[in-house]
Structures are given as C-alpha cells and as structure tokens.
PDB file of N, CA and C in Angstrom:
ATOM      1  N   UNK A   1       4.982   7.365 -17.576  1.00  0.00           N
ATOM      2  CA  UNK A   1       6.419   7.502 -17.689  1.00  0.00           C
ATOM      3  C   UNK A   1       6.954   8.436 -16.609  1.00  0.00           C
ATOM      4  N   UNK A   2       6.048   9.756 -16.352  1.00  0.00           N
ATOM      5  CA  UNK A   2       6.796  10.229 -14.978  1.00  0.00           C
ATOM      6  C   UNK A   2       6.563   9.942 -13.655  1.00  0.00           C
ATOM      7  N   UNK A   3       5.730   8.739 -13.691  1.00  0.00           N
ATOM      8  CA  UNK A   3       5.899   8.160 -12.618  1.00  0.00           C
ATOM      9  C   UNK A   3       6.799   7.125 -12.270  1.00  0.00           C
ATOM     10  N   UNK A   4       7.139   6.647 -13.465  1.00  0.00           N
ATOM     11  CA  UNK A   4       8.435   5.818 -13.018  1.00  0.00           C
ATOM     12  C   UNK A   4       9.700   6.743 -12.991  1.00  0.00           C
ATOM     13  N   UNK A   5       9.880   7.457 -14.014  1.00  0.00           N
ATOM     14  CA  UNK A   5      11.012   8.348 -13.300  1.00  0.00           C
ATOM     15  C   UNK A   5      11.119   9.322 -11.930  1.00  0.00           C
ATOM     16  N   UNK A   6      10.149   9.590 -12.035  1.00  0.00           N
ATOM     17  CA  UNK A   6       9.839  10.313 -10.172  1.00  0.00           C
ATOM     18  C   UNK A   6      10.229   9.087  -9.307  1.00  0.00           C
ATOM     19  N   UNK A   7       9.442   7.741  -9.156  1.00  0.00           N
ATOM     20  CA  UNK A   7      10.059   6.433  -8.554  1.00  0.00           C
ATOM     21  C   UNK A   7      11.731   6.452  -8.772  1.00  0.00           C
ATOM     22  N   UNK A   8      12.049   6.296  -9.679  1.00  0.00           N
ATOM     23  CA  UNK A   8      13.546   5.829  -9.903  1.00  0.00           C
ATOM     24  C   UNK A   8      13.950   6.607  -8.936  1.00  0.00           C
ATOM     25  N   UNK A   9      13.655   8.284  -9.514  1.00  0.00           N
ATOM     26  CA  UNK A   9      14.463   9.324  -8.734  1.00  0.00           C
ATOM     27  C   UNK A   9      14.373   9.304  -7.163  1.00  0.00           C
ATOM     28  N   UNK A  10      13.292   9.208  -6.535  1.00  0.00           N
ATOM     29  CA  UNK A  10      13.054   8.883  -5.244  1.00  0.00           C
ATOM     30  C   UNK A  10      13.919   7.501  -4.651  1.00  0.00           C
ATOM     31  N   UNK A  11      13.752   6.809  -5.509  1.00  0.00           N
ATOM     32  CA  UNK A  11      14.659   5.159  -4.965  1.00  0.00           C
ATOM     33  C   UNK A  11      16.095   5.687  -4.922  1.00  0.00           C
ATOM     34  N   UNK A  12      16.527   5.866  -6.124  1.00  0.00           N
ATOM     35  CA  UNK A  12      17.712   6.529  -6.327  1.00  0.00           C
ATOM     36  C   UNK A  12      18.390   7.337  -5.098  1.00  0.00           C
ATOM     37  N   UNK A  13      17.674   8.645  -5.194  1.00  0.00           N
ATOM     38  CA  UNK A  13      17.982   9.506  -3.443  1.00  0.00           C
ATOM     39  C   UNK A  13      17.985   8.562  -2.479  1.00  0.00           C
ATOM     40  N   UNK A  14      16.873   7.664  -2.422  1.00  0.00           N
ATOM     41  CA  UNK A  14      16.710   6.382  -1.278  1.00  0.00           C
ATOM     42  C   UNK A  14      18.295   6.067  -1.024  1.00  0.00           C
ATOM     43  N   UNK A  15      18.904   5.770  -1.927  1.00  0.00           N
ATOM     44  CA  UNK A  15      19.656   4.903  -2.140  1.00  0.00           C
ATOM     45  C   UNK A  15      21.504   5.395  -1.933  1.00  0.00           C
ATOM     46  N   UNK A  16      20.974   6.741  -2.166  1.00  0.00           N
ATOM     47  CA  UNK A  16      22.186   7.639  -1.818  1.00  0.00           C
ATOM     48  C   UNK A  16      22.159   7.631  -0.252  1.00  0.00           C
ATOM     49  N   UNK A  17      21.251   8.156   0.385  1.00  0.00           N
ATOM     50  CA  UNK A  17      20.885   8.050   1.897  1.00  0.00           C
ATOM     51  C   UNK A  17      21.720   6.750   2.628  1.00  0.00           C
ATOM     52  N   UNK A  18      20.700   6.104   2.304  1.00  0.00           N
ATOM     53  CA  UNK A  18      21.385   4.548   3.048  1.00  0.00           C
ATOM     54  C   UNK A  18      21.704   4.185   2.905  1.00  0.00           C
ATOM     55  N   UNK A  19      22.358   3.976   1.766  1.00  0.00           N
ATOM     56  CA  UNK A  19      23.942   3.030   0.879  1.00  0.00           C
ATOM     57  C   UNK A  19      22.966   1.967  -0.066  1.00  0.00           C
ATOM     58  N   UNK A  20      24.191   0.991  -0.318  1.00  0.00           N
ATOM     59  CA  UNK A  20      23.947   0.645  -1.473  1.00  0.00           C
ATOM     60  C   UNK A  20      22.083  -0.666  -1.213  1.00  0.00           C
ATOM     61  N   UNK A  21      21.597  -0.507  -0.086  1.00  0.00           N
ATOM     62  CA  UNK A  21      20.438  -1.257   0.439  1.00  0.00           C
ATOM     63  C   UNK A  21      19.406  -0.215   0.420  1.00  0.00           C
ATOM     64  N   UNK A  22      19.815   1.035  -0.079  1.00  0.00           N
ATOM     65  CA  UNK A  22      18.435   2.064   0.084  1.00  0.00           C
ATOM     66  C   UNK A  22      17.358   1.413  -0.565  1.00  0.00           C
ATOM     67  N   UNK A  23      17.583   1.572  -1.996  1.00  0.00           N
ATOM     68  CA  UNK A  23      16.249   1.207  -2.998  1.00  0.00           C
ATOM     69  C   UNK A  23      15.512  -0.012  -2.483  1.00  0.00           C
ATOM     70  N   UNK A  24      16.021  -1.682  -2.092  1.00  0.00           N
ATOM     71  CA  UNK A  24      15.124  -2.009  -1.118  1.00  0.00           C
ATOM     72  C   UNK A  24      14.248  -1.784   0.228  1.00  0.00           C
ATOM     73  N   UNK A  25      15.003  -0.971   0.836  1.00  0.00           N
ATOM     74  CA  UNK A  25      14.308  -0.064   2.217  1.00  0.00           C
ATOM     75  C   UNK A  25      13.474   1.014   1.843  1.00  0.00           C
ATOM     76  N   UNK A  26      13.801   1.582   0.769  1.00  0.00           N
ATOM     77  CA  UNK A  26      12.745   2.372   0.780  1.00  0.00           C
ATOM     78  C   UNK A  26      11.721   1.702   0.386  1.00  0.00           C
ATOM     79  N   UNK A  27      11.375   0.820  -0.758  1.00  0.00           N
ATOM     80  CA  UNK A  27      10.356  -0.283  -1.490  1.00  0.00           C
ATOM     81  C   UNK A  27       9.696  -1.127   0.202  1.00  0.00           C
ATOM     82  N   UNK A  28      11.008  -1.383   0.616  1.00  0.00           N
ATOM     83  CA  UNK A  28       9.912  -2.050   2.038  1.00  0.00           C
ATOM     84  C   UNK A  28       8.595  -1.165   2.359  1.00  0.00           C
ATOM     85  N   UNK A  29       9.871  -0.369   3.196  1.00  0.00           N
ATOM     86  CA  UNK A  29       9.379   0.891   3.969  1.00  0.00           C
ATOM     87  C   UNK A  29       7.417   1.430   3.049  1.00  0.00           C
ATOM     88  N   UNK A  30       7.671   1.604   2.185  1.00  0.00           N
ATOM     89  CA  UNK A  30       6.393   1.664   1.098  1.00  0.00           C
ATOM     90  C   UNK A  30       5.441   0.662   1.153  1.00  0.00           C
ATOM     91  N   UNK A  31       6.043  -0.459   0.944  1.00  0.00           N
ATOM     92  CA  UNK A  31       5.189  -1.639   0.799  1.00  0.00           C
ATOM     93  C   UNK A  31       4.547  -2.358   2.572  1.00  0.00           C
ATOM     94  N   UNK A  32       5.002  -2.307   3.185  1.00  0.00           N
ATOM     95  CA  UNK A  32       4.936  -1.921   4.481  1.00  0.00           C
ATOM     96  C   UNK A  32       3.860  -1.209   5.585  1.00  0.00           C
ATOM     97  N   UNK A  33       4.204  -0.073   5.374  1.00  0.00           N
ATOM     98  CA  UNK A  33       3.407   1.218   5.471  1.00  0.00           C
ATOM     99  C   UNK A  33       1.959   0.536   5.099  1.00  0.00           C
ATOM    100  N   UNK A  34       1.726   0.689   3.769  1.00  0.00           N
ATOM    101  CA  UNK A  34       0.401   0.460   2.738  1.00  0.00           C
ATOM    102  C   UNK A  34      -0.199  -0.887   3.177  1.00  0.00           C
ATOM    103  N   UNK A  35       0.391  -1.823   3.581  1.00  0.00           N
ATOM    104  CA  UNK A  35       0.073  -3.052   3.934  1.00  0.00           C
ATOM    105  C   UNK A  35      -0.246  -2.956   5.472  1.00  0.00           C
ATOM    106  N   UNK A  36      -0.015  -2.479   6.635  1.00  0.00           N
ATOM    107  CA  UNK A  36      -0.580  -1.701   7.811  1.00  0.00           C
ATOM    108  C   UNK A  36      -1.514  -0.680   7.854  1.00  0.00           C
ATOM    109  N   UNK A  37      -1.480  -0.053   6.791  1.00  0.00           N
ATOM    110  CA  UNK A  37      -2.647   0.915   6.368  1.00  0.00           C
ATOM    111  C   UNK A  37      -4.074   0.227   6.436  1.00  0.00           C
ATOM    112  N   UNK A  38      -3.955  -0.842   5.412  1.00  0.00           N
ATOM    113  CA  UNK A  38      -4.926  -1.687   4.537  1.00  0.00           C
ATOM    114  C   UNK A  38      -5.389  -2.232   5.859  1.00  0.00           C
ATOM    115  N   UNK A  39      -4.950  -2.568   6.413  1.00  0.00           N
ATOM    116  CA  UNK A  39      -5.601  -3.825   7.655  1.00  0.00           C
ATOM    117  C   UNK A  39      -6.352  -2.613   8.334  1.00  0.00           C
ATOM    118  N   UNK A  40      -6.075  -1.288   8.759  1.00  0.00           N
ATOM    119  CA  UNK A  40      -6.852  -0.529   9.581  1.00  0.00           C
ATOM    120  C   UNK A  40      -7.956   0.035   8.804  1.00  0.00           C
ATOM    121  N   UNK A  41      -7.612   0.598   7.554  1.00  0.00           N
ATOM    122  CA  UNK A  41      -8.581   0.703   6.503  1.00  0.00           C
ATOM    123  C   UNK A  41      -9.929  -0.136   6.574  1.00  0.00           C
ATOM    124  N   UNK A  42      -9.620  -1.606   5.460  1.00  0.00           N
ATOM    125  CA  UNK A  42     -10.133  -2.161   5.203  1.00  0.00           C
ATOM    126  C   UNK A  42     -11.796  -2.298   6.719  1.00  0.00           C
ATOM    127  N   UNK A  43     -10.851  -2.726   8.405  1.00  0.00           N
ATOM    128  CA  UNK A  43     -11.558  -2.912   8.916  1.00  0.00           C
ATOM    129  C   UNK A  43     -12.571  -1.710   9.003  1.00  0.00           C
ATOM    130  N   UNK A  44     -12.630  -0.393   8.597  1.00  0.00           N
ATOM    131  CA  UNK A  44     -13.426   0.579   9.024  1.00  0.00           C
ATOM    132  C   UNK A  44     -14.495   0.659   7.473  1.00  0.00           C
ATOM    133  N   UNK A  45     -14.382  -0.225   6.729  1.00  0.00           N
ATOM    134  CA  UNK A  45     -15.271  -0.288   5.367  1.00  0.00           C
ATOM    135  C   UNK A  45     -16.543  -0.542   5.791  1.00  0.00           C
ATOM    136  N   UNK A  46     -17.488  -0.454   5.536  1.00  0.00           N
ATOM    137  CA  UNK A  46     -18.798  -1.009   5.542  1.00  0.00           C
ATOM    138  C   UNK A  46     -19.010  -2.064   4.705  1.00  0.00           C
ATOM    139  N   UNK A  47     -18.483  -2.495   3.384  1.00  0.00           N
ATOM    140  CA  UNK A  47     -18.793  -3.687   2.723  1.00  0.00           C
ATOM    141  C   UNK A  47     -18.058  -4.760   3.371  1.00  0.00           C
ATOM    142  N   UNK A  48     -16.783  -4.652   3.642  1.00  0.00           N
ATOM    143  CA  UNK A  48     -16.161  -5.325   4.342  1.00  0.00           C
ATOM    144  C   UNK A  48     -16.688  -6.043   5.992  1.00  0.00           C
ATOM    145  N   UNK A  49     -17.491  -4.937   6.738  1.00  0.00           N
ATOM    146  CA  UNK A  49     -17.711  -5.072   7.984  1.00  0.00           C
ATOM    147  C   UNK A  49     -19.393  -6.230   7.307  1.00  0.00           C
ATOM    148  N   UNK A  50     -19.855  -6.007   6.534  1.00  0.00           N
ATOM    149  CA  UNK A  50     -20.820  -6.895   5.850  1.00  0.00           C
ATOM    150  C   UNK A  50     -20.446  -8.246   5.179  1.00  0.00           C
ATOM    151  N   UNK A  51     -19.488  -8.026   4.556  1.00  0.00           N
ATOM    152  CA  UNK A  51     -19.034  -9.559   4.528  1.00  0.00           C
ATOM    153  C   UNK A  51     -18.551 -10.082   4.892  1.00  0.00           C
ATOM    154  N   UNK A  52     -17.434  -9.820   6.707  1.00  0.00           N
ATOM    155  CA  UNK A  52     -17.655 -10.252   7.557  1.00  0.00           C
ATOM    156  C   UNK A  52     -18.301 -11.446   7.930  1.00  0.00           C
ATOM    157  N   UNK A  53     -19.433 -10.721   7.877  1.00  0.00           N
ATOM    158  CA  UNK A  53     -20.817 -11.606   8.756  1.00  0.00           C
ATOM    159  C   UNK A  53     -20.878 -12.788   8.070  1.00  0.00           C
ATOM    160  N   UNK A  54     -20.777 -13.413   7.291  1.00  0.00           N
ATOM    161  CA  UNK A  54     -21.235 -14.279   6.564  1.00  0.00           C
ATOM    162  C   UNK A  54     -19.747 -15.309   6.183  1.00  0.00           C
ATOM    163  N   UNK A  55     -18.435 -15.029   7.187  1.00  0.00           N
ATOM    164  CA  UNK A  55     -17.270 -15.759   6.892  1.00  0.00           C
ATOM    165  C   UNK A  55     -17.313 -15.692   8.238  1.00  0.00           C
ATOM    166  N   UNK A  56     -16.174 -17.074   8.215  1.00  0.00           N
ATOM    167  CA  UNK A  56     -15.197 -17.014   9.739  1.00  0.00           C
ATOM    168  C   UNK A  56     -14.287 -16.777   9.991  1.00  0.00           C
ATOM    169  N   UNK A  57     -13.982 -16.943  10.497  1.00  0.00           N
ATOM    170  CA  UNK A  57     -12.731 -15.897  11.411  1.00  0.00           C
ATOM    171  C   UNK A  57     -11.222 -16.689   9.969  1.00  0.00           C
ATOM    172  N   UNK A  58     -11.192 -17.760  10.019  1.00  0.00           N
ATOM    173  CA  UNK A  58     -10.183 -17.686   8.751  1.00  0.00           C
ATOM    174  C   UNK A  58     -10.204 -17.413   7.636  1.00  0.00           C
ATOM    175  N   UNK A  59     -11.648 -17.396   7.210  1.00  0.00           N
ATOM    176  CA  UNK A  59     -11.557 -16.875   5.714  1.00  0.00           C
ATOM    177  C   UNK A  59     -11.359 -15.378   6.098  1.00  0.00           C
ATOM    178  N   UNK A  60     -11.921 -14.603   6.976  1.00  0.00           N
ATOM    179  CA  UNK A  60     -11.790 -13.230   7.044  1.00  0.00           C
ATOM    180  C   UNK A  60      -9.812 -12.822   6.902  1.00  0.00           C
ATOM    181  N   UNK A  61      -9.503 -13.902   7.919  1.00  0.00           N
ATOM    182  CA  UNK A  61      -8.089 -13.809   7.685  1.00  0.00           C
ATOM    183  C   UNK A  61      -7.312 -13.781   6.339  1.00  0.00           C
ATOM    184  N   UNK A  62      -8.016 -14.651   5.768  1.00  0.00           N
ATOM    185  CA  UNK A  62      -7.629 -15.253   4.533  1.00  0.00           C
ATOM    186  C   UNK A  62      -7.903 -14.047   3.498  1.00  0.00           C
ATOM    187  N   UNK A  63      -8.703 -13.353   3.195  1.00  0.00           N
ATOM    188  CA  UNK A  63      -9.290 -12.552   2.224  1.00  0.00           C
ATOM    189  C   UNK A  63      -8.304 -11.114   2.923  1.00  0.00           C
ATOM    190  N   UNK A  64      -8.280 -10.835   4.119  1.00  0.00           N
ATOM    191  CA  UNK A  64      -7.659  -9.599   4.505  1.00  0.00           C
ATOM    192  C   UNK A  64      -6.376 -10.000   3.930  1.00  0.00           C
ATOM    193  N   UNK A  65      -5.735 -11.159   4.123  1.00  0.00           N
ATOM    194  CA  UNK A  65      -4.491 -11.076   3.394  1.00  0.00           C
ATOM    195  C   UNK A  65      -4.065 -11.120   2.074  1.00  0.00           C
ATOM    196  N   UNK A  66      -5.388 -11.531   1.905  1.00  0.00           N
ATOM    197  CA  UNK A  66      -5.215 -11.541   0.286  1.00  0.00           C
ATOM    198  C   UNK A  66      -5.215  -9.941  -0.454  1.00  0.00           C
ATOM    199  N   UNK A  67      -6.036  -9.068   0.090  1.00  0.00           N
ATOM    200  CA  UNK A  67      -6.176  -7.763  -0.446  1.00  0.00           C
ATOM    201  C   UNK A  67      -5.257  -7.020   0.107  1.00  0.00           C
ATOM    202  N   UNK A  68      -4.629  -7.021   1.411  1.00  0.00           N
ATOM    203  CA  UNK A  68      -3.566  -6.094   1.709  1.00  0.00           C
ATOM    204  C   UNK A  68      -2.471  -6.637   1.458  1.00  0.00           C
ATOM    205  N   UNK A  69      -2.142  -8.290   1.116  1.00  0.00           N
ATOM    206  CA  UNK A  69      -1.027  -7.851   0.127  1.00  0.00           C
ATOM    207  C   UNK A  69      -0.676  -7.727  -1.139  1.00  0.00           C
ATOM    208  N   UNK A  70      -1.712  -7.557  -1.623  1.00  0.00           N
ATOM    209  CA  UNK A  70      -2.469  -7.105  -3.036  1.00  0.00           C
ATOM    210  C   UNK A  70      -1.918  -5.553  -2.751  1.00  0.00           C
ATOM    211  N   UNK A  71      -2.657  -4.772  -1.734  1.00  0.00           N
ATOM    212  CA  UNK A  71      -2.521  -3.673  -2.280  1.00  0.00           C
ATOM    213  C   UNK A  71      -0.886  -3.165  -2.249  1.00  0.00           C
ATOM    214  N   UNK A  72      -0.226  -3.893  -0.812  1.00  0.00           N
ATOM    215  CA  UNK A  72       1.287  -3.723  -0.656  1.00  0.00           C
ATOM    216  C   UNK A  72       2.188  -3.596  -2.201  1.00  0.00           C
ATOM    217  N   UNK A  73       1.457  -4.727  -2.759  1.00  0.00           N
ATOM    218  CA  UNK A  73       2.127  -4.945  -4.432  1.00  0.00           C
ATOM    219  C   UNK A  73       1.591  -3.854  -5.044  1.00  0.00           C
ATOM    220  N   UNK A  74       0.591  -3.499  -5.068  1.00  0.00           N
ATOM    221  CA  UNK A  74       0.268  -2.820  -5.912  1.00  0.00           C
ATOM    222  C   UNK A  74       0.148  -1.108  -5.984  1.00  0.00           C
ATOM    223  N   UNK A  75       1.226  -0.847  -4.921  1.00  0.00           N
ATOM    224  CA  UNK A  75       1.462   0.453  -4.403  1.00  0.00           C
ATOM    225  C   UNK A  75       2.198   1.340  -5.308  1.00  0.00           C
ATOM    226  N   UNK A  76       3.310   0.683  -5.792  1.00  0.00           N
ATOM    227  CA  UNK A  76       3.955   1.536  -6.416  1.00  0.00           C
ATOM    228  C   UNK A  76       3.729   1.866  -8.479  1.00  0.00           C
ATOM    229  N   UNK A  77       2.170   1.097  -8.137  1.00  0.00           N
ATOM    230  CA  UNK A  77       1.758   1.505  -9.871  1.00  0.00           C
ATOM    231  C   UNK A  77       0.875   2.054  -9.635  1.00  0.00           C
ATOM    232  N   UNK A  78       0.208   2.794  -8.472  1.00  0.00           N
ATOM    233  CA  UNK A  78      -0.423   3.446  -8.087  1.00  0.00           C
ATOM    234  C   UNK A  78      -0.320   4.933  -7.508  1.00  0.00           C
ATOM    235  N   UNK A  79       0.792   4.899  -6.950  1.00  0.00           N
ATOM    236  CA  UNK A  79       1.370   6.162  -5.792  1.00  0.00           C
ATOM    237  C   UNK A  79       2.134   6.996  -7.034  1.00  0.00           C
ATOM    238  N   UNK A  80       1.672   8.391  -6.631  1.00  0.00           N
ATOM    239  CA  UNK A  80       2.573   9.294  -7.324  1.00  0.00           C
ATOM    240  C   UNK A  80       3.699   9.835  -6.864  1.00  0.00           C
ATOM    241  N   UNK A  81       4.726  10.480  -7.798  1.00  0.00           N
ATOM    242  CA  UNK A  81       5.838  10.540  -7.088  1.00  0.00           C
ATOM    243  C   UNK A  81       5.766  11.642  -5.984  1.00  0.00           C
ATOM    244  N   UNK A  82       4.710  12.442  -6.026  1.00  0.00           N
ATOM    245  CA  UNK A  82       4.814  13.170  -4.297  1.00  0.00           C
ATOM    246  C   UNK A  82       4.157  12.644  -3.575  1.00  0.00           C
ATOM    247  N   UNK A  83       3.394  11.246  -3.404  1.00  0.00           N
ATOM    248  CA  UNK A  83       2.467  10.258  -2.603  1.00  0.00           C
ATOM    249  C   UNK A  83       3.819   9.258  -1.951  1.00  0.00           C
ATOM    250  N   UNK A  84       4.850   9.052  -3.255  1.00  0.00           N
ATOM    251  CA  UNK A  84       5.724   8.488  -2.723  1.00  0.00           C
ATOM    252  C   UNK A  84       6.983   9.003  -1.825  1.00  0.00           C
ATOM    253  N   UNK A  85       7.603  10.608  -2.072  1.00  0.00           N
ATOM    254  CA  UNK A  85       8.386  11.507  -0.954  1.00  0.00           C
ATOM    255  C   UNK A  85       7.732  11.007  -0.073  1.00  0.00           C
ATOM    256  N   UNK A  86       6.370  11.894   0.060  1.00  0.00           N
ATOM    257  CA  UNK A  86       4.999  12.032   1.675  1.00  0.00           C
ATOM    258  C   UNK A  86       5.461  10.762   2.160  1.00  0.00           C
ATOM    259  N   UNK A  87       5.164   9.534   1.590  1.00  0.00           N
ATOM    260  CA  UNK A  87       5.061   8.269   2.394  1.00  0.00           C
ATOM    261  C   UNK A  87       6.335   7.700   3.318  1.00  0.00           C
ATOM    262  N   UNK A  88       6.905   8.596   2.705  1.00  0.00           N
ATOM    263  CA  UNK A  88       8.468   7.950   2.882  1.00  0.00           C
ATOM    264  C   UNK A  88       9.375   8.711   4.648  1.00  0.00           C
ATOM    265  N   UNK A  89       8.674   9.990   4.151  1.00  0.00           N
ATOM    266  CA  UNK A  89       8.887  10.507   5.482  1.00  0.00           C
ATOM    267  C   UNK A  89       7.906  10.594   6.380  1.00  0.00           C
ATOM    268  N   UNK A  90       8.193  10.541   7.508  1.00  0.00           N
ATOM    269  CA  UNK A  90       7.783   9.973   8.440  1.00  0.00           C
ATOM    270  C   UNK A  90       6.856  10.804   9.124  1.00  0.00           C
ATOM    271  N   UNK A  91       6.982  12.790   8.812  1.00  0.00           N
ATOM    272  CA  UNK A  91       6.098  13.653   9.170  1.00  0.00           C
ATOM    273  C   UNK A  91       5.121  13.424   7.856  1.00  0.00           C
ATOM    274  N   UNK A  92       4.644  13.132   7.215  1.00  0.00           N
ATOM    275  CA  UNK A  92       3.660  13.052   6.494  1.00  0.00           C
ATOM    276  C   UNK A  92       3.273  11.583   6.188  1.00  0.00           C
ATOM    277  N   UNK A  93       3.824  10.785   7.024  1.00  0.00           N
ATOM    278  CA  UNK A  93       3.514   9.444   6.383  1.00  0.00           C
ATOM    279  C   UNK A  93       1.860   8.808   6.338  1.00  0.00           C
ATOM    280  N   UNK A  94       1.694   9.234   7.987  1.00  0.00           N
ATOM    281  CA  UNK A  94      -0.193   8.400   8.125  1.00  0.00           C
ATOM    282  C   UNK A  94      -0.971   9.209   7.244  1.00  0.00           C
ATOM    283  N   UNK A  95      -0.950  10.129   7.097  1.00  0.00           N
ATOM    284  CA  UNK A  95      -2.133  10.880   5.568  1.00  0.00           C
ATOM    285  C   UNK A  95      -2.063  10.856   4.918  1.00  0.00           C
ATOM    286  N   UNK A  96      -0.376  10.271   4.060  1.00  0.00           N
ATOM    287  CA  UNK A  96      -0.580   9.549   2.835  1.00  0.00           C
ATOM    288  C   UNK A  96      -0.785   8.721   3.006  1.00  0.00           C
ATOM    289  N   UNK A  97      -0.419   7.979   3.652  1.00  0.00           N
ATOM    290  CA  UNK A  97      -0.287   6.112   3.896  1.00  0.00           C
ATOM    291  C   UNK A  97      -1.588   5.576   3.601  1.00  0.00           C
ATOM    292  N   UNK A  98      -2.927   6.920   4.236  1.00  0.00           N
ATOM    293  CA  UNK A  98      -4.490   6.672   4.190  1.00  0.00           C
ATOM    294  C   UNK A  98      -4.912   6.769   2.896  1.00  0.00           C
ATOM    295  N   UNK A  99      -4.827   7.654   1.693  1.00  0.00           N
ATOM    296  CA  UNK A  99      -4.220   8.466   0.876  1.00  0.00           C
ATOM    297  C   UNK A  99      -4.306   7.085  -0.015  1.00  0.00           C
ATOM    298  N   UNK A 100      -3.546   7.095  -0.060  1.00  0.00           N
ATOM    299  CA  UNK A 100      -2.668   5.506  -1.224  1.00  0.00           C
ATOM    300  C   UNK A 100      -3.257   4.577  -0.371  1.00  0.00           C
ATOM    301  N   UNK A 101      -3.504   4.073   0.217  1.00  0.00           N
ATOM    302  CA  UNK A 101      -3.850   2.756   0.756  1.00  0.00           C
ATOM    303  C   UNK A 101      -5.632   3.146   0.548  1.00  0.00           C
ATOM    304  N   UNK A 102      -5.997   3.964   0.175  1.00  0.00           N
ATOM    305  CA  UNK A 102      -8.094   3.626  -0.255  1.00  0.00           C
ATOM    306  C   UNK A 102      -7.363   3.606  -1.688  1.00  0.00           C
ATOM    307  N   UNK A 103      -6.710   4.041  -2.411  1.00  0.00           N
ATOM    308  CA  UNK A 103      -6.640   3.790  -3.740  1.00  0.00           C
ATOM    309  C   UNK A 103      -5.965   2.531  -4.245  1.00  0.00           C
ATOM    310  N   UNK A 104      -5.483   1.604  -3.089  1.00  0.00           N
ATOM    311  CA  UNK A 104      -4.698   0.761  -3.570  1.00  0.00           C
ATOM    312  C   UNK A 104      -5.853  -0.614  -2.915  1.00  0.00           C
ATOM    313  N   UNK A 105      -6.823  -0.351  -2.150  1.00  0.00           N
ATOM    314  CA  UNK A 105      -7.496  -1.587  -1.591  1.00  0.00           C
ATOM    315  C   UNK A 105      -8.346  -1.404  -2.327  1.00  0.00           C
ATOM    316  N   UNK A 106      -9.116  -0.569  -3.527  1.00  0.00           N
ATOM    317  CA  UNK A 106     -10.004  -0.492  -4.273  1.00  0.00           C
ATOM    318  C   UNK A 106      -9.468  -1.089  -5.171  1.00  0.00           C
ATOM    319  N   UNK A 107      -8.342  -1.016  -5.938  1.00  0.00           N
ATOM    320  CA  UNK A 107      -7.683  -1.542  -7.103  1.00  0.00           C
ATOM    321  C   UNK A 107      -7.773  -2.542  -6.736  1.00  0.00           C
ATOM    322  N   UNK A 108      -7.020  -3.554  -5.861  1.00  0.00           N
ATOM    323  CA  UNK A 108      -7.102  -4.516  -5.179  1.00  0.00           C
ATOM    324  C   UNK A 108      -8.503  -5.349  -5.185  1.00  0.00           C
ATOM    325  N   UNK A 109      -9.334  -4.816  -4.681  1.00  0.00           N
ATOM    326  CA  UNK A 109     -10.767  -5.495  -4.522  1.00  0.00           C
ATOM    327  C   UNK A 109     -11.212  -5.555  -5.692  1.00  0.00           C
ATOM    328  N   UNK A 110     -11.132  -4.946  -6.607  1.00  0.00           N
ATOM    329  CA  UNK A 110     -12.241  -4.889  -7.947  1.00  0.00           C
ATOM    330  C   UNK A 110     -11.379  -6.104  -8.763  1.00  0.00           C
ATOM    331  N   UNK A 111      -9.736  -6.388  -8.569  1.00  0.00           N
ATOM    332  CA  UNK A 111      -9.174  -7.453  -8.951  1.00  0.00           C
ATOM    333  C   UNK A 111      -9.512  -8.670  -9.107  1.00  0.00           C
ATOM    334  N   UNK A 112      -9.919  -8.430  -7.359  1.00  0.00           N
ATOM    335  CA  UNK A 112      -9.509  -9.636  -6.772  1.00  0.00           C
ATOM    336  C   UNK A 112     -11.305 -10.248  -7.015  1.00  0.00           C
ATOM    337  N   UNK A 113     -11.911  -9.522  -7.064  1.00  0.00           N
ATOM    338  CA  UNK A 113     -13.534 -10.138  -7.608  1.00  0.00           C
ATOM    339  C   UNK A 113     -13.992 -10.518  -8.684  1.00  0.00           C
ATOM    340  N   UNK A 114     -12.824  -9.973  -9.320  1.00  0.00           N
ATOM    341  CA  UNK A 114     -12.642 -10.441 -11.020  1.00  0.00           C
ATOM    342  C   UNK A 114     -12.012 -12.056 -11.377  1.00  0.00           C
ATOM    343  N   UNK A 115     -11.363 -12.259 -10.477  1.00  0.00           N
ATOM    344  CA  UNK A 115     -10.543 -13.545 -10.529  1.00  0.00           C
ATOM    345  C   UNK A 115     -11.533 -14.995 -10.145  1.00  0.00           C
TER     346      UNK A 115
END
C-alpha cells in the first residue's frame, strides 16, 4: 500500500511539473529507462551469454524482447518509491536504472520459465 501511494504521489508531482501529460511521461520515462537497462544488463549475464549459444540470432531477439519488456511492465510493482524519485531524475538515474532493472529481469525470467 505505500508503494502505491509513494507512486501516486510521485506521478502526481510528475504531473504538476509537466501539465496535465506528466503521469504518462513520467510512467514512460520509467518504463523506458528499465527497458534500456535490461538490454545492457541482460547482455552482461552469464546464463544468458550461455543460452545464447544454443539460439539464433532471432530467437535471441525474440526472448530479449520478451524479458525486457516484461521487465519495462513490470517496473512499477517492483520499484520503491525512492527507486522511483532516483529513476526519474536524471543525476541518479543509471544506478538506479541498474538497481531496478536486476530486480525486474529476475522477476521477469523466473516468469517467463514458468509459462
């Protein structure tokens, strides 16, 4: 519950900022971020760089997109509300962005192996 009100409140301020289009820009801006994260992430994994080997070049495509925009979605039931300030501004953004994006491609993967 206080993570959705920390969210609201953050969207909310979002939303005061940039008019009445904040709360989507900031949700981009978030979803975004985490989804550029994931692609640099993901490639520096070792399980990943292993299963690799054994796909081609489209399924690799195919599966990277499947988990980073998995985790893009799945950012904001994940991120806390000071993961979500950090991310948002732009002096703290890449160390959260790293931050939330291993916690959001793990959620993601253990999903997505379940399915």
């Amino acid at each position: 519950m206080k993570k959705i009100t920390g969210l609201m409140g953050v969207l909310l301020l979002g939303g005061c900022v940039a008019g009445g289009d904040g709360i989507a820009r900031t949700d981009g801006i978030v979803k975004t971020v985490v989804e550029n994260q994931c692609r640099t992430e993901l490639n520096k994994r070792n399980e990943w760089k292993l299963a690799a080997l054994v796909m081609t070049a489209q399924q690799q495509r195919e599966w990277e997109n499947k988990i980073c925009g998995c985790a893009s979605e799945e950012v904001l039931n994940q991120v806390t509300t000071e993961e979500l300030i950090k991310i948002v501004n732009p002096n703290t953004r890449a160390q959260t962005a790293a931050s939330v994006t291993a916690k959001t491609v793990t959620a993601c993967v253990k999903r997505l192996m379940r399915e």
